[in-house]
C-alpha atoms as a PDB file:
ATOM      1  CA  UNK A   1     -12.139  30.558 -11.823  1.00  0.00           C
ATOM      2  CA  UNK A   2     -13.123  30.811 -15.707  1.00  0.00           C
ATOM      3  CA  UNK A   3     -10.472  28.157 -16.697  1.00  0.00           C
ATOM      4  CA  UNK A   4     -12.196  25.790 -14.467  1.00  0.00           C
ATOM      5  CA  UNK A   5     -15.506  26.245 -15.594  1.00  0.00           C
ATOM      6  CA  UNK A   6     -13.744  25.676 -19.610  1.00  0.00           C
ATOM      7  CA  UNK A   7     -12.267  22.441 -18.130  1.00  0.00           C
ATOM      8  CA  UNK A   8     -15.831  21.567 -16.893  1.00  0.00           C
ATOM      9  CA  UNK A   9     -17.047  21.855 -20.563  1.00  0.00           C
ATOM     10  CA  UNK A  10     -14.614  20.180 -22.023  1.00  0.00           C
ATOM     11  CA  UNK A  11     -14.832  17.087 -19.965  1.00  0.00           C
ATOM     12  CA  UNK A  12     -18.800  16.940 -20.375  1.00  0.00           C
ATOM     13  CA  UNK A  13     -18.248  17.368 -24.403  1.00  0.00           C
ATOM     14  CA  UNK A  14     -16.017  14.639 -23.933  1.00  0.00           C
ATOM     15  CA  UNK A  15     -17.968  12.247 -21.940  1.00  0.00           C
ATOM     16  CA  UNK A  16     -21.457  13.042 -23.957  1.00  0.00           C
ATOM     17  CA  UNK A  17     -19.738  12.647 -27.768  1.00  0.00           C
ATOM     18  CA  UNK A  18     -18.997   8.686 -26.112  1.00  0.00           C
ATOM     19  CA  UNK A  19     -22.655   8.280 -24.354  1.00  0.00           C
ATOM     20  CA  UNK A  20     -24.876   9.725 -27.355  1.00  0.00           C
ATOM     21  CA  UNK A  21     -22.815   7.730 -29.977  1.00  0.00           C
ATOM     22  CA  UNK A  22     -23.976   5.474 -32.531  1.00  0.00           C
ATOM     23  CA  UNK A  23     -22.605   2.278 -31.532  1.00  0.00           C
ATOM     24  CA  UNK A  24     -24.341  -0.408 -29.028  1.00  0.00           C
ATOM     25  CA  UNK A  25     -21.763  -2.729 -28.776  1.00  0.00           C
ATOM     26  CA  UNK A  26     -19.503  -1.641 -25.144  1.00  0.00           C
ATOM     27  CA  UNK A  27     -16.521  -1.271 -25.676  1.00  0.00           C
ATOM     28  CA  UNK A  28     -13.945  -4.006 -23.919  1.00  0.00           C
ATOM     29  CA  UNK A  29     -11.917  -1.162 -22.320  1.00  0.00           C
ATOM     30  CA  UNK A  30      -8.500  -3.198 -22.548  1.00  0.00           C
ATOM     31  CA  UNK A  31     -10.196  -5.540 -19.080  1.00  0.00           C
ATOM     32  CA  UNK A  32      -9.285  -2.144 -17.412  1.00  0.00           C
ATOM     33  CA  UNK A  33     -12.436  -3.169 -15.269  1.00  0.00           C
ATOM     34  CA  UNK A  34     -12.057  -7.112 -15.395  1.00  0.00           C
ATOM     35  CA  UNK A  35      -9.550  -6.894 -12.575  1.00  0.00           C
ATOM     36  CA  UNK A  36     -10.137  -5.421  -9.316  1.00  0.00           C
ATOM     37  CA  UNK A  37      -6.034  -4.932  -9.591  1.00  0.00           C
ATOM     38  CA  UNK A  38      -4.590  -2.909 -11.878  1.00  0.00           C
ATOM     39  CA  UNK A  39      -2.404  -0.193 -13.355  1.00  0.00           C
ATOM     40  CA  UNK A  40      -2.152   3.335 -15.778  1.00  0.00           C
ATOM     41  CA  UNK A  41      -0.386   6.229 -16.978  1.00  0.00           C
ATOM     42  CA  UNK A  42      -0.936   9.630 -16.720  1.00  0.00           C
ATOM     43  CA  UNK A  43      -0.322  13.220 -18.426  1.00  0.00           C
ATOM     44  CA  UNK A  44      -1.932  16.523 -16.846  1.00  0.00           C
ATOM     45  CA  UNK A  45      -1.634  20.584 -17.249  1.00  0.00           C
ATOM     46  CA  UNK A  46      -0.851  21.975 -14.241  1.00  0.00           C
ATOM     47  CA  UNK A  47      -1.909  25.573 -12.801  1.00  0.00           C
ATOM     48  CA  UNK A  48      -0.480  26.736  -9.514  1.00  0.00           C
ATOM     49  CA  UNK A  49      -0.731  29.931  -7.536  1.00  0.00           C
ATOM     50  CA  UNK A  50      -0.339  30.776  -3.665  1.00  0.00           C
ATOM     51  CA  UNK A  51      -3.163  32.319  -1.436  1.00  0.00           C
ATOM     52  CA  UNK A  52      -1.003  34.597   0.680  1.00  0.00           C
ATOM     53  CA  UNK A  53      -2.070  35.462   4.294  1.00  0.00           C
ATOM     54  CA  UNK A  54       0.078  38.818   4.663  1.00  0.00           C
ATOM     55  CA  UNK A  55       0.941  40.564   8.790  1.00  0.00           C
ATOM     56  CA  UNK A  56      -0.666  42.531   9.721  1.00  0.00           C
ATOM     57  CA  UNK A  57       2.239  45.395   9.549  1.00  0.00           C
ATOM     58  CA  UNK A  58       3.313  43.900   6.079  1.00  0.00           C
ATOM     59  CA  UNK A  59       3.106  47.553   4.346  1.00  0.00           C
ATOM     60  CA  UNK A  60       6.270  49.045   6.120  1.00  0.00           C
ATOM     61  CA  UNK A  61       9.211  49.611   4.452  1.00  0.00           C
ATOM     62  CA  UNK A  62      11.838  46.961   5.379  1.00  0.00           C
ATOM     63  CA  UNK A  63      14.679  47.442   7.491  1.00  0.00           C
ATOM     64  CA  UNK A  64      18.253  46.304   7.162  1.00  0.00           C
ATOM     65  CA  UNK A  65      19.907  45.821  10.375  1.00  0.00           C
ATOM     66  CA  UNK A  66      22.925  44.655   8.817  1.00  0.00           C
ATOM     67  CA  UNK A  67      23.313  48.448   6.812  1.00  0.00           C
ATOM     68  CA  UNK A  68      21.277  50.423   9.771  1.00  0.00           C
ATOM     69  CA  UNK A  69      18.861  51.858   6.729  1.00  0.00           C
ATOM     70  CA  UNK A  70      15.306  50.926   5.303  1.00  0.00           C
ATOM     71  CA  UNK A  71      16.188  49.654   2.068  1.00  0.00           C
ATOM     72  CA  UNK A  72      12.764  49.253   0.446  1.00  0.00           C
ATOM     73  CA  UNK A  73       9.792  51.769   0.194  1.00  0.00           C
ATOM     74  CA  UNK A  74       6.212  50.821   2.040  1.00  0.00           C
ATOM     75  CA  UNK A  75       4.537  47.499  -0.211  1.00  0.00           C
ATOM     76  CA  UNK A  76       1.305  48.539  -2.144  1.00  0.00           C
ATOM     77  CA  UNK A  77       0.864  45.012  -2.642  1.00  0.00           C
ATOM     78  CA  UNK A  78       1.339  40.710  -2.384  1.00  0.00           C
ATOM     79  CA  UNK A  79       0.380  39.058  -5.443  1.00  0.00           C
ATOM     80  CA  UNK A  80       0.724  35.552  -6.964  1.00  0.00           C
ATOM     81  CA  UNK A  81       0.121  34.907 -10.482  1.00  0.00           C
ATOM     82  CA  UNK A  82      -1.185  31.727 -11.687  1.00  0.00           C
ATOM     83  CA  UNK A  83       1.534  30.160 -13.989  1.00  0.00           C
ATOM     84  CA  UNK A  84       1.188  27.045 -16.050  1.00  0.00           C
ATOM     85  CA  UNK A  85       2.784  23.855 -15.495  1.00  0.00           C
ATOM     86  CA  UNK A  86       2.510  19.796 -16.565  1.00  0.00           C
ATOM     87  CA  UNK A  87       3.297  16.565 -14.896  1.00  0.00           C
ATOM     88  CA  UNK A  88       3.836  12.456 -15.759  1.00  0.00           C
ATOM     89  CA  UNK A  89       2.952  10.219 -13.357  1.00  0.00           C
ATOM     90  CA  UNK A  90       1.132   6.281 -12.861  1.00  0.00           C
ATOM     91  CA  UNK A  91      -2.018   5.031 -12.135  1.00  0.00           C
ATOM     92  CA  UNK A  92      -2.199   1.988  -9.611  1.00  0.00           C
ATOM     93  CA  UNK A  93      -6.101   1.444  -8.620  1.00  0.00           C
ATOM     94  CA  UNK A  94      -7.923  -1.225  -6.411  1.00  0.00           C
ATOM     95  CA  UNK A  95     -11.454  -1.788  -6.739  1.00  0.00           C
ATOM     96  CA  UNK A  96     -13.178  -2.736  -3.559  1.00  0.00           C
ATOM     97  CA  UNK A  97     -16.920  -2.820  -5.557  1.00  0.00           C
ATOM     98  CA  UNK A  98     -18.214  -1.995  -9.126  1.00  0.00           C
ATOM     99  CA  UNK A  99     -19.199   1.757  -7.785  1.00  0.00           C
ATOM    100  CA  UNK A 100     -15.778   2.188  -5.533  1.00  0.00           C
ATOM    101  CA  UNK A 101     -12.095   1.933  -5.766  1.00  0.00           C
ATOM    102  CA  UNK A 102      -8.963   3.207  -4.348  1.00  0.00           C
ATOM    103  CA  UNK A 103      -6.101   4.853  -6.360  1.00  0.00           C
ATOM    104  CA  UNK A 104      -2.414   5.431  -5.820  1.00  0.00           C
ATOM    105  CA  UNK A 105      -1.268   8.163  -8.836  1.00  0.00           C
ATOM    106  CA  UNK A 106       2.124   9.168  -8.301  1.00  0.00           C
ATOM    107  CA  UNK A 107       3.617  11.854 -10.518  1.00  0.00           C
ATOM    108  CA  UNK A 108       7.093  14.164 -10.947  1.00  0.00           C
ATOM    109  CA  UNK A 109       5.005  17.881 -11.722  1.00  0.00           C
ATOM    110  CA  UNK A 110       7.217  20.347 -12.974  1.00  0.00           C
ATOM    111  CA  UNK A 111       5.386  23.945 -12.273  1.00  0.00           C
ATOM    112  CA  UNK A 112       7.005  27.118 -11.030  1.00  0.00           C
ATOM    113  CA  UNK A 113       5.342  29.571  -8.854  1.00  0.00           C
ATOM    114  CA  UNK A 114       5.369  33.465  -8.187  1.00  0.00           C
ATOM    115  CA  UNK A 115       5.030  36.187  -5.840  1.00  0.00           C
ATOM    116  CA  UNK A 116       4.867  39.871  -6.936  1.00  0.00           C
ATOM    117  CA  UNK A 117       5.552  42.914  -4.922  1.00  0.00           C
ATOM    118  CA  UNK A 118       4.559  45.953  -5.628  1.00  0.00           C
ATOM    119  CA  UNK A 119       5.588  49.363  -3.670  1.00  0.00           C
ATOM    120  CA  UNK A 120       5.137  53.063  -3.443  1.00  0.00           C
ATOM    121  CA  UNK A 121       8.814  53.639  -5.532  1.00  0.00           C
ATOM    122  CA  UNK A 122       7.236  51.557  -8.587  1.00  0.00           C
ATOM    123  CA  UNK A 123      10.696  51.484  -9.877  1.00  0.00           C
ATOM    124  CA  UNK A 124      10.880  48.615  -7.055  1.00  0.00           C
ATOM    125  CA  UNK A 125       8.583  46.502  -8.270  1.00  0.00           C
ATOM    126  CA  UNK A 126       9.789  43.035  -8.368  1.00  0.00           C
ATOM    127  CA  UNK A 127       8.614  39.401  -9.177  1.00  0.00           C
ATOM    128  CA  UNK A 128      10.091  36.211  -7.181  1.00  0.00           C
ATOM    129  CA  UNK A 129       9.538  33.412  -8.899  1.00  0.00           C
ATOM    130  CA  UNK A 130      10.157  29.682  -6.618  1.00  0.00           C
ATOM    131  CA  UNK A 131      11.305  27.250  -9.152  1.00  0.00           C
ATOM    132  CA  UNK A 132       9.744  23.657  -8.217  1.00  0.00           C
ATOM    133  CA  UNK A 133       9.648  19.978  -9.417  1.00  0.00           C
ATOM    134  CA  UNK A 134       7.855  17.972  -7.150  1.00  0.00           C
ATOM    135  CA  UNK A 135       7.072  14.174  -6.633  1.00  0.00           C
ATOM    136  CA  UNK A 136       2.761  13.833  -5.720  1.00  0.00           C
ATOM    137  CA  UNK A 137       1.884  11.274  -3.985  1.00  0.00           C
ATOM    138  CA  UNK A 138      -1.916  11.274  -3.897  1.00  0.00           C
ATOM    139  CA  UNK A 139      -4.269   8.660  -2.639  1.00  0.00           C
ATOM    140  CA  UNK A 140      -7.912   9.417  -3.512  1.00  0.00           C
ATOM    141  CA  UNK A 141     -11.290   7.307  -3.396  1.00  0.00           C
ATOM    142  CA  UNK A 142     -12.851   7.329  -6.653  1.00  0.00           C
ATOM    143  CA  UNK A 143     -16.791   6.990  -6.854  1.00  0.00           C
ATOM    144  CA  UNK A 144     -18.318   5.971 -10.170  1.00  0.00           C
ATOM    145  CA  UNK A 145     -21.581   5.991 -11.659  1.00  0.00           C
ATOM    146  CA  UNK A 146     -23.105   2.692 -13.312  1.00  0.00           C
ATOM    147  CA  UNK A 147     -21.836   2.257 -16.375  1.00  0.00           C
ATOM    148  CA  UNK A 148     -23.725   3.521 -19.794  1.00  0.00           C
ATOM    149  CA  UNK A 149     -22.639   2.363 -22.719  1.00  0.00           C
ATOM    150  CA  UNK A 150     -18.819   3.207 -23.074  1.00  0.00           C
ATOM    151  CA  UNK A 151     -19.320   5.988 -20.459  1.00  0.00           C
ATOM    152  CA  UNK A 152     -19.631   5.978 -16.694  1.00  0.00           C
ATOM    153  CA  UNK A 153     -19.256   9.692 -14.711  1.00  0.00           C
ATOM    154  CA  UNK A 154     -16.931   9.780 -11.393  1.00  0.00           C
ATOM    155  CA  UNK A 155     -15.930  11.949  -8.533  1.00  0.00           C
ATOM    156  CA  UNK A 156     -13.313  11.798  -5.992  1.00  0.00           C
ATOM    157  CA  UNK A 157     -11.460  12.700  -3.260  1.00  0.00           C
ATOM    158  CA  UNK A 158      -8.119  12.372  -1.162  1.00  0.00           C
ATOM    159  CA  UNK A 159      -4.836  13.065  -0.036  1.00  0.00           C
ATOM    160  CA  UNK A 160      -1.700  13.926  -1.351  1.00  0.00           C
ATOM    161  CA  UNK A 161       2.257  14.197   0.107  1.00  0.00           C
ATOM    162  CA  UNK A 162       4.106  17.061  -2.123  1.00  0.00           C
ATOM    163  CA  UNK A 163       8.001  16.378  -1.501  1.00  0.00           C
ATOM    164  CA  UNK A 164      10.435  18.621  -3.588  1.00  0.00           C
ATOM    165  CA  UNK A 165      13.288  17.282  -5.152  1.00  0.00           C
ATOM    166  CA  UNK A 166      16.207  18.974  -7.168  1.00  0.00           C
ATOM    167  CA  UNK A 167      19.205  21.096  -6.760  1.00  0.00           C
ATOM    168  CA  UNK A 168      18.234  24.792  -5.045  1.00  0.00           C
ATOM    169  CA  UNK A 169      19.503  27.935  -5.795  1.00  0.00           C
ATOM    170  CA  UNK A 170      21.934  29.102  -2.559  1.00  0.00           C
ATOM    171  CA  UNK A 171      21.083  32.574  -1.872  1.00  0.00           C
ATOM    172  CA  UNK A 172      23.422  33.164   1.529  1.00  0.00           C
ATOM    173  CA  UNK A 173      25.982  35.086   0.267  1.00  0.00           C
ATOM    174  CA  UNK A 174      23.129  37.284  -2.282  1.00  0.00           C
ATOM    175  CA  UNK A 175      22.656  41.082  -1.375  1.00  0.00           C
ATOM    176  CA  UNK A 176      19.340  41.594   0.661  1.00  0.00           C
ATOM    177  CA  UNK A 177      17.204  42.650  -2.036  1.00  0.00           C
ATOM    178  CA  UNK A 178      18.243  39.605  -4.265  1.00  0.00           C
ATOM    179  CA  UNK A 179      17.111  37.036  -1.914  1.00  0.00           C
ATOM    180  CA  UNK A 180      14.203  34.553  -2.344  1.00  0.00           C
ATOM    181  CA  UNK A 181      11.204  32.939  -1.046  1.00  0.00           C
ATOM    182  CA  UNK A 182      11.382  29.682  -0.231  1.00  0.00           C
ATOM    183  CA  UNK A 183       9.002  26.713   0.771  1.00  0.00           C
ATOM    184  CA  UNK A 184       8.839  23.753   2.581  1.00  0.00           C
ATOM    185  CA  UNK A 185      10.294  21.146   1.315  1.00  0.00           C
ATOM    186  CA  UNK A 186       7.200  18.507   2.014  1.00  0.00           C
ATOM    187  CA  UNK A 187       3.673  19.393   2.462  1.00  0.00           C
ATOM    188  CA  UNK A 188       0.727  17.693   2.320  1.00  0.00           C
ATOM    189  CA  UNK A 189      -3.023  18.645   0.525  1.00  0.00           C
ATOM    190  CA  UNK A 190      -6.682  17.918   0.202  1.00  0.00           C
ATOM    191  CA  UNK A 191      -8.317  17.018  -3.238  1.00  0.00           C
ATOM    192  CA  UNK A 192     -11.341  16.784  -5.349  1.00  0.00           C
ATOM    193  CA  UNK A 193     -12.256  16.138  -8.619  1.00  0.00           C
ATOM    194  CA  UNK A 194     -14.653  15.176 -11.295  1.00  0.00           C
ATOM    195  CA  UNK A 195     -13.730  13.399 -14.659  1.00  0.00           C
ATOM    196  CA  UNK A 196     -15.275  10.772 -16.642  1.00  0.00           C
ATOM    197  CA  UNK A 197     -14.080   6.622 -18.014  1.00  0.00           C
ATOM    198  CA  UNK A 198     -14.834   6.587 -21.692  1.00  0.00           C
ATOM    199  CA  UNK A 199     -14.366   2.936 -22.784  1.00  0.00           C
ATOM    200  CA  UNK A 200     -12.009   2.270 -26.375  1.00  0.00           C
ATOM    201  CA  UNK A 201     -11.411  -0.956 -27.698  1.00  0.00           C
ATOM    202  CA  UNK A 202      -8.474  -1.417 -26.269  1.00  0.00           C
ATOM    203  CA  UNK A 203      -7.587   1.279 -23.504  1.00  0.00           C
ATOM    204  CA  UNK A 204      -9.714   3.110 -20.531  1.00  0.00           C
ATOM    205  CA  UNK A 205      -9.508   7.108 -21.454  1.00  0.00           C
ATOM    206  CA  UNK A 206     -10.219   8.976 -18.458  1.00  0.00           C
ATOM    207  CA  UNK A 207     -10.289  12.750 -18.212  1.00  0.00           C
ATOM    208  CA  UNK A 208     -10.292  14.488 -15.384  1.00  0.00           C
ATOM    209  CA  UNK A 209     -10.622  18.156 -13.333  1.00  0.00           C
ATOM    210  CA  UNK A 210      -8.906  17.989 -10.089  1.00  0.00           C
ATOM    211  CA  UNK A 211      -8.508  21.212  -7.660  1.00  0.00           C
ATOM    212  CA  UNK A 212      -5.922  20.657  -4.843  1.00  0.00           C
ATOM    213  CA  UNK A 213      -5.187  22.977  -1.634  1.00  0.00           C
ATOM    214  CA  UNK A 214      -2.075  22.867   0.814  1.00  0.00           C
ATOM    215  CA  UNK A 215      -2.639  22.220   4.388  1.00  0.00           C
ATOM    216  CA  UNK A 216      -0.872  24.544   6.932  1.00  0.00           C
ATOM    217  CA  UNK A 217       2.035  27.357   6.073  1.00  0.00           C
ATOM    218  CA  UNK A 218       4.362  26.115   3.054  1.00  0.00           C
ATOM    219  CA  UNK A 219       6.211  29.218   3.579  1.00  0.00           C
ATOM    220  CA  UNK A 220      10.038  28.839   4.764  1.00  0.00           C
ATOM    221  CA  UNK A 221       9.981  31.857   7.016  1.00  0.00           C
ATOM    222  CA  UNK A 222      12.750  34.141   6.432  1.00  0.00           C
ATOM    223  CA  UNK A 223      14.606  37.957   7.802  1.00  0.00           C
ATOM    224  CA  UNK A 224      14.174  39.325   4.147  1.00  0.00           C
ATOM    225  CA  UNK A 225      12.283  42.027   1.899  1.00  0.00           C
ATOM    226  CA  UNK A 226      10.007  39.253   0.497  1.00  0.00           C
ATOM    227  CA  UNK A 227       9.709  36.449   2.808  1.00  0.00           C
ATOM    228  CA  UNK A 228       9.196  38.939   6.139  1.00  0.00           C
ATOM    229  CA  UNK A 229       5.916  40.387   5.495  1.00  0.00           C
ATOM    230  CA  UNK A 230       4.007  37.160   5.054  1.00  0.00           C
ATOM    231  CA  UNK A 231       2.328  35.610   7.633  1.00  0.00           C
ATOM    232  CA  UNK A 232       1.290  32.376   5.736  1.00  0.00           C
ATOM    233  CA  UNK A 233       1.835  30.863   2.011  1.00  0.00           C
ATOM    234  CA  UNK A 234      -1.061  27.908   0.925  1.00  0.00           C
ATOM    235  CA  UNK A 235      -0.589  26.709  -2.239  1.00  0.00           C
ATOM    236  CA  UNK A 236      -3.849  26.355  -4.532  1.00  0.00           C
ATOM    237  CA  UNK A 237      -3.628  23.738  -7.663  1.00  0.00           C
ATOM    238  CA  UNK A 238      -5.633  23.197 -10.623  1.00  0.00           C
ATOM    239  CA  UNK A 239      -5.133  19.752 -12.590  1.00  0.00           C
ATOM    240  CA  UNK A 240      -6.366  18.757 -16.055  1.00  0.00           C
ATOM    241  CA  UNK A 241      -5.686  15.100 -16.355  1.00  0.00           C
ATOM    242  CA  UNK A 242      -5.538  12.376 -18.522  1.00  0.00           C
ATOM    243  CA  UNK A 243      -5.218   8.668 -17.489  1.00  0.00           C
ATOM    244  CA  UNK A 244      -4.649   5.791 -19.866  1.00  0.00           C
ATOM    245  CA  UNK A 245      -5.250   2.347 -18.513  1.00  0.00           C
END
């Protein structure tokens, strides 16, 4: 994915302007590290799209019992779109050593996601877009490098628990071909970033790529145009990140 490899870049320009600098004093940091307790804030750009795991039949034309008549032509294609999205969320970390800690981040991520269908009448053509805010809950182990300077490098890697939250759009009484997709309300995903701590006076500035991936089926399976020929919805996340502490 190019954007990745641009949020790669950006994250080493970031870390190597703070190693290579002039000064030789380290920076204090705030005490971020003084404590093996403590706690953050967080801002992050959000980029969501599904991998879609279609049946094996998912081509034919869909039939409406309920009007004895197909009522779309046969799909030329499943697609998701990756569409942008942000969050806000807190940083609560425990340090068990100088190289390891433990962090609790929850966030509220507001980022919508699509599914477009394609068929052999292209006047059918039609996007379904499932509005989302979420609440993340994700519990990672963060490993660090020494630190060098104002700059130390980190990985890491978890869990998270996705639970949606909100009002949702009732589509029972909605003609056949207006219907949506819908998900699971709860989920839960696998994680792993990269980032770097760069070390300011006051505050601990830490930037960082995360890529996330859905466990299971998150798809609500459903008797409809849209929802019918899928066999199984994942849900694949790219995070930019900032944490203050």
């Amino acid at each position: 994915m190019s954007l990745t490899r641009y949020l790669i870049v950006f994250i080493m320009i970031l870390c190597s302007s703070r190693l290579f600098a002039q000064e030789r004093v380290p920076a204090w940091g705030g005490g971020a590290d003084l404590q093996d307790f403590s706690f953050g804030f967080s801002f992050a750009y959000v980029n969501s799209e599904y991998k879609i795991t279609k049946k094996p039949d998912w081509r034919n034309p869909y039939f409406d019992v309920a009007n004895n008549q197909f009522i779309t032509a046969p799909l030329n294609s499943i697609s998701s779109k990756s569409l942008p999205g942000f969050s806000v969320g807190f940083v609560t970390r425990y340090s068990f050593t100088d190289h390891l800690e433990v962090r609790f981040t929850p966030s509220l991520v507001f980022a919508d996601r699509n599914l477009t269908y394609t068929y052999t009448n292209t006047d059918q053509a039609t996007t379904k877009v499932v509005q989302t805010t979420t609440i993340d809950a994700p519990l990672s182990f963060k490993v660090k490098s020494d630190r060098l300077g104002d700059f130390r490098a980190y990985i890491l890697g978890g869990v998270k628990y996705s639970q949606a939250i909100g009002s949702k759009k009732n589509d029972i009484n909605s003609d056949m071909l207006d219907k949506l997709v819908k998900n699971t309300t709860g989920f839960a995903s696998y994680e792993a970033g990269l980032g770097c701590d760069i070390y300011f006076e006051f505050f601990k500035l830490s930037p960082q790529i995360k890529i996330s991936n859905s466990f299971g089926n998150i798809l609500k399976p459903e008797n409809n145009p849209y929802s019918y020929p899928i066999s199984k919805l994942s849900l694949h996340t790219l995070m930019f990140s900032l944490f203050f502490e």
